[in-house]
C-alpha atoms as a PDB file:
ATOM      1  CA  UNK A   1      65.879  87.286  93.939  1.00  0.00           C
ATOM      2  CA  UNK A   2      66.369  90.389  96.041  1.00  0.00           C
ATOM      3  CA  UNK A   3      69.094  92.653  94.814  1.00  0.00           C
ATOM      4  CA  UNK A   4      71.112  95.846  95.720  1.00  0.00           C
ATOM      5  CA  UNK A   5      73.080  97.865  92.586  1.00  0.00           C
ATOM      6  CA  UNK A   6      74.267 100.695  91.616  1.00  0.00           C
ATOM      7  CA  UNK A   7      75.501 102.596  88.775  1.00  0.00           C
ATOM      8  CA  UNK A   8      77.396 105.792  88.622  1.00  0.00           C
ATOM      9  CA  UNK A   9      77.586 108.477  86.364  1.00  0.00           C
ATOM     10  CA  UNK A  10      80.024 111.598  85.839  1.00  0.00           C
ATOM     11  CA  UNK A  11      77.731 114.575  85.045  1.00  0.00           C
ATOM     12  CA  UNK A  12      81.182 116.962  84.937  1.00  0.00           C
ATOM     13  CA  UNK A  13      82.239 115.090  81.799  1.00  0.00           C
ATOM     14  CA  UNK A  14      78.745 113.625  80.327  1.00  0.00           C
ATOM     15  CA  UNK A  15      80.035 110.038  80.845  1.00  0.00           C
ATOM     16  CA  UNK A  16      79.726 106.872  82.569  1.00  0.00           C
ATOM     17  CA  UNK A  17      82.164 106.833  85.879  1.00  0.00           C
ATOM     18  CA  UNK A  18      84.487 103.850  85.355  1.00  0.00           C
ATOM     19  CA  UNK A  19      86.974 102.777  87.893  1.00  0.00           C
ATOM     20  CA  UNK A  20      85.384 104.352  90.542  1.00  0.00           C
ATOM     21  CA  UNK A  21      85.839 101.935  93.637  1.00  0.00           C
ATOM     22  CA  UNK A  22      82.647 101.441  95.825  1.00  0.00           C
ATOM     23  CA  UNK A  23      82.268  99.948  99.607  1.00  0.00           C
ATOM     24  CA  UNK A  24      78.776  98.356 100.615  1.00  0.00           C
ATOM     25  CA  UNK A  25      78.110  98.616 104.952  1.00  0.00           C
ATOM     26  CA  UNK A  26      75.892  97.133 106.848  1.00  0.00           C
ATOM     27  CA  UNK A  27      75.054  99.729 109.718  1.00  0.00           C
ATOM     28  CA  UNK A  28      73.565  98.216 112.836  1.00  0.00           C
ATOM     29  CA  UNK A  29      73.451 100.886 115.810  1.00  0.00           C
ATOM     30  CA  UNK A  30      76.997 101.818 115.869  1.00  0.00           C
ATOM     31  CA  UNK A  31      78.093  99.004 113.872  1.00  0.00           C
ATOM     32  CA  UNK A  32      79.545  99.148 110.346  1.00  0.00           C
ATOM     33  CA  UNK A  33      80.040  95.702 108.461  1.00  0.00           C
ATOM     34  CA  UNK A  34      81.617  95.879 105.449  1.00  0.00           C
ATOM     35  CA  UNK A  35      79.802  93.200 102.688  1.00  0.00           C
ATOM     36  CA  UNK A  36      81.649  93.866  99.602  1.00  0.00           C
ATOM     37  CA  UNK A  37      84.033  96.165  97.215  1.00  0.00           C
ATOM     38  CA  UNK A  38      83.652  96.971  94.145  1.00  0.00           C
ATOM     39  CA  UNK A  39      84.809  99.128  91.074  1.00  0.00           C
ATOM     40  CA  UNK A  40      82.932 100.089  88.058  1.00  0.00           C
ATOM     41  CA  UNK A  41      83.301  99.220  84.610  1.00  0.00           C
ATOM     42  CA  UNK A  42      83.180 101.238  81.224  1.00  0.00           C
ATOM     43  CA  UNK A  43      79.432 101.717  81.803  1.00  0.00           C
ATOM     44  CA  UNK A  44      79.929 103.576  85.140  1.00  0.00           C
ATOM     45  CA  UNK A  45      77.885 100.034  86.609  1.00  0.00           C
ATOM     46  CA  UNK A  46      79.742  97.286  88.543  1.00  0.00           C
ATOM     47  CA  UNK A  47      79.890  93.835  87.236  1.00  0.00           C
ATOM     48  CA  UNK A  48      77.392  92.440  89.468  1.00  0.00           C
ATOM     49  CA  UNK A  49      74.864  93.778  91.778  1.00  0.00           C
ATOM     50  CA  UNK A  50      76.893  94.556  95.487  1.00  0.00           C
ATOM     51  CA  UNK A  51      74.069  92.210  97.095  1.00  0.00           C
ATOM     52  CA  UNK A  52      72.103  89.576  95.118  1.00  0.00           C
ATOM     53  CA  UNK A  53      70.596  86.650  97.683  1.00  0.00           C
ATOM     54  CA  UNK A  54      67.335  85.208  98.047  1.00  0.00           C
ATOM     55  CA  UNK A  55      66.900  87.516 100.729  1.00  0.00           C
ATOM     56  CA  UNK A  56      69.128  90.779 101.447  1.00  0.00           C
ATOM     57  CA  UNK A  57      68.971  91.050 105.489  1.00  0.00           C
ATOM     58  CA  UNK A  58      66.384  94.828 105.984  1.00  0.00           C
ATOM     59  CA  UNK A  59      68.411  97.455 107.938  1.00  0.00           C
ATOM     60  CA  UNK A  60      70.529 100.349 106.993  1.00  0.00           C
ATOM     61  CA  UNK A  61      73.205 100.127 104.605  1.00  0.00           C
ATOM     62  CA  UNK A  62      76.305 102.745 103.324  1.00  0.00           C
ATOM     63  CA  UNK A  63      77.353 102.771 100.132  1.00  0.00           C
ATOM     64  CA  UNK A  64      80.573 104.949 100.078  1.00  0.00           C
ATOM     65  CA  UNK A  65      81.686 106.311  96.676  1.00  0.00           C
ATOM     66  CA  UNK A  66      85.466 107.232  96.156  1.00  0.00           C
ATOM     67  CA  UNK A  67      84.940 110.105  94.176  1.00  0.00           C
ATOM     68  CA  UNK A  68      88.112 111.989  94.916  1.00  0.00           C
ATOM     69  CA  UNK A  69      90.032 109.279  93.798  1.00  0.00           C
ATOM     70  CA  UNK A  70      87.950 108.660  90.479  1.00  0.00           C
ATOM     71  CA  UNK A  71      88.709 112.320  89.443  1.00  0.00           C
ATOM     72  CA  UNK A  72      91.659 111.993  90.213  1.00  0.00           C
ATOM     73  CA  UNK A  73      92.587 109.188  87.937  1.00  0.00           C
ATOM     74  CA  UNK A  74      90.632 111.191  85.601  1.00  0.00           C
ATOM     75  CA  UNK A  75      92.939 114.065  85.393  1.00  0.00           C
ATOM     76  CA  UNK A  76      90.872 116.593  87.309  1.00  0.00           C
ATOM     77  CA  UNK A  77      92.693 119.014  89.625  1.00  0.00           C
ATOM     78  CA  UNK A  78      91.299 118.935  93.132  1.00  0.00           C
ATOM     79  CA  UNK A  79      91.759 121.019  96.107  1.00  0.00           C
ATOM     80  CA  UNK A  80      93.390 119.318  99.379  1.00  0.00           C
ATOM     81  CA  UNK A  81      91.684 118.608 100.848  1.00  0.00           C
ATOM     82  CA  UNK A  82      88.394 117.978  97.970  1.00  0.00           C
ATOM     83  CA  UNK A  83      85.506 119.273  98.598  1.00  0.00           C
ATOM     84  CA  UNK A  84      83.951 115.508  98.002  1.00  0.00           C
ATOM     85  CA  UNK A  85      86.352 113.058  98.596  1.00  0.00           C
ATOM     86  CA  UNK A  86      84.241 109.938  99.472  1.00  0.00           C
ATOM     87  CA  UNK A  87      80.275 110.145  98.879  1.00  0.00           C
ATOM     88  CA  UNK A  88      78.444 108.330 101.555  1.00  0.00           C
ATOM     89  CA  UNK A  89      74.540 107.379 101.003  1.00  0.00           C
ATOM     90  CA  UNK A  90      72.733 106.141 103.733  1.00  0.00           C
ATOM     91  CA  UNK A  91      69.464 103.938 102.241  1.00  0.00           C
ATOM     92  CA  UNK A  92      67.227 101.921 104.704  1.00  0.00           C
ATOM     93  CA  UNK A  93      65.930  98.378 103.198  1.00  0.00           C
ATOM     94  CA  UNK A  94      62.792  97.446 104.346  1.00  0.00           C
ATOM     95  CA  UNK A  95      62.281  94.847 101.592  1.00  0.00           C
ATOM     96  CA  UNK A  96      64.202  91.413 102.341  1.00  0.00           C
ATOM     97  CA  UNK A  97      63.134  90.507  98.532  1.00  0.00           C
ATOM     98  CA  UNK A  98      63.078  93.643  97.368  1.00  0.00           C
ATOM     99  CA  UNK A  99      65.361  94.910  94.016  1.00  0.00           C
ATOM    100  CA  UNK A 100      67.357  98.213  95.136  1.00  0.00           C
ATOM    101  CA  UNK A 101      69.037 100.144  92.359  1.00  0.00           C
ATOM    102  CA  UNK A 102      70.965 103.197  93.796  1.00  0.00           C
ATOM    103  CA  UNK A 103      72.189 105.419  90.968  1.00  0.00           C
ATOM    104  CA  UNK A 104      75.042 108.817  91.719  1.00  0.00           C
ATOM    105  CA  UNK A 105      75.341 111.524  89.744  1.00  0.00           C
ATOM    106  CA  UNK A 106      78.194 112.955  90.243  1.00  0.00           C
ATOM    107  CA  UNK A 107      80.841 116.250  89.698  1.00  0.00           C
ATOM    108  CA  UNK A 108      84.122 117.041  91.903  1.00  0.00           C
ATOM    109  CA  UNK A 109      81.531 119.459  93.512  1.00  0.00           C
ATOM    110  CA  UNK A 110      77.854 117.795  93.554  1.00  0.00           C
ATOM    111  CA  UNK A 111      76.159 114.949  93.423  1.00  0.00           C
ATOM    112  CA  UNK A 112      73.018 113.501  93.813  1.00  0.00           C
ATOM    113  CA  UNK A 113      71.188 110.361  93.746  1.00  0.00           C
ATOM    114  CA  UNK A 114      67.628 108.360  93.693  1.00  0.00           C
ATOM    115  CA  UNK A 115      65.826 105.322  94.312  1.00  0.00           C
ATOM    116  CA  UNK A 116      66.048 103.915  90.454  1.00  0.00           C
ATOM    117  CA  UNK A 117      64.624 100.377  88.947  1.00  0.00           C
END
């Protein structure tokens, strides 16, 4: 089963990032599909994986990250505009079977991320 997920993590605070709303693309040339929305739960994870087929179609994908809004909600006071408002990451899968998990770390001011398992 082939597989796309994520998790997210607030490294300002030292906790998981819940309720932070995520948006999956499909980016073909100049193309952006959208595949699915989601929001993380109390473990900073969302409830399923944002793609879990048989096969997950290889190309480029987007997987935005509202962060402004999350730190908002969290009671963090941000400039206007933020300096991140929405995180994008741009990953290319090459594996139609393959299991892709794409972990953020993330502060109102950095953020980083890797290919995890």
């Amino acid at each position: 089963m082939a597989r796309l997920s994520t998790h997210v993590l607030d490294v300002a605070r030292g906790t998981p990032a819940r309720g932070m709303v995520i948006e999956l693309h499909h980016v073909n040339a100049n193309e952006r599909r959208l595949v699915t929305t989601a929001t993380t739960n109390e473990e900073g994870r969302t409830d399923a994986p944002l793609v879990s087929e048989d096969r997950i179609e290889p190309g480029v994908y987007e997987l935005t990250f509202h962060a402004a809004d999350y730190f908002r909600r969290t009671g963090v006071i941000l400039d206007d505009p933020p300096f991140l408002g929405r995180v994008v990451v741009r990953v290319g899968l090459a594996d139609a079977t393959g299991h892709y998990h794409v972990p953020l770390l993330v502060s109102p001011y950095s953020y980083s991320v890797y290919r995890g398992s």
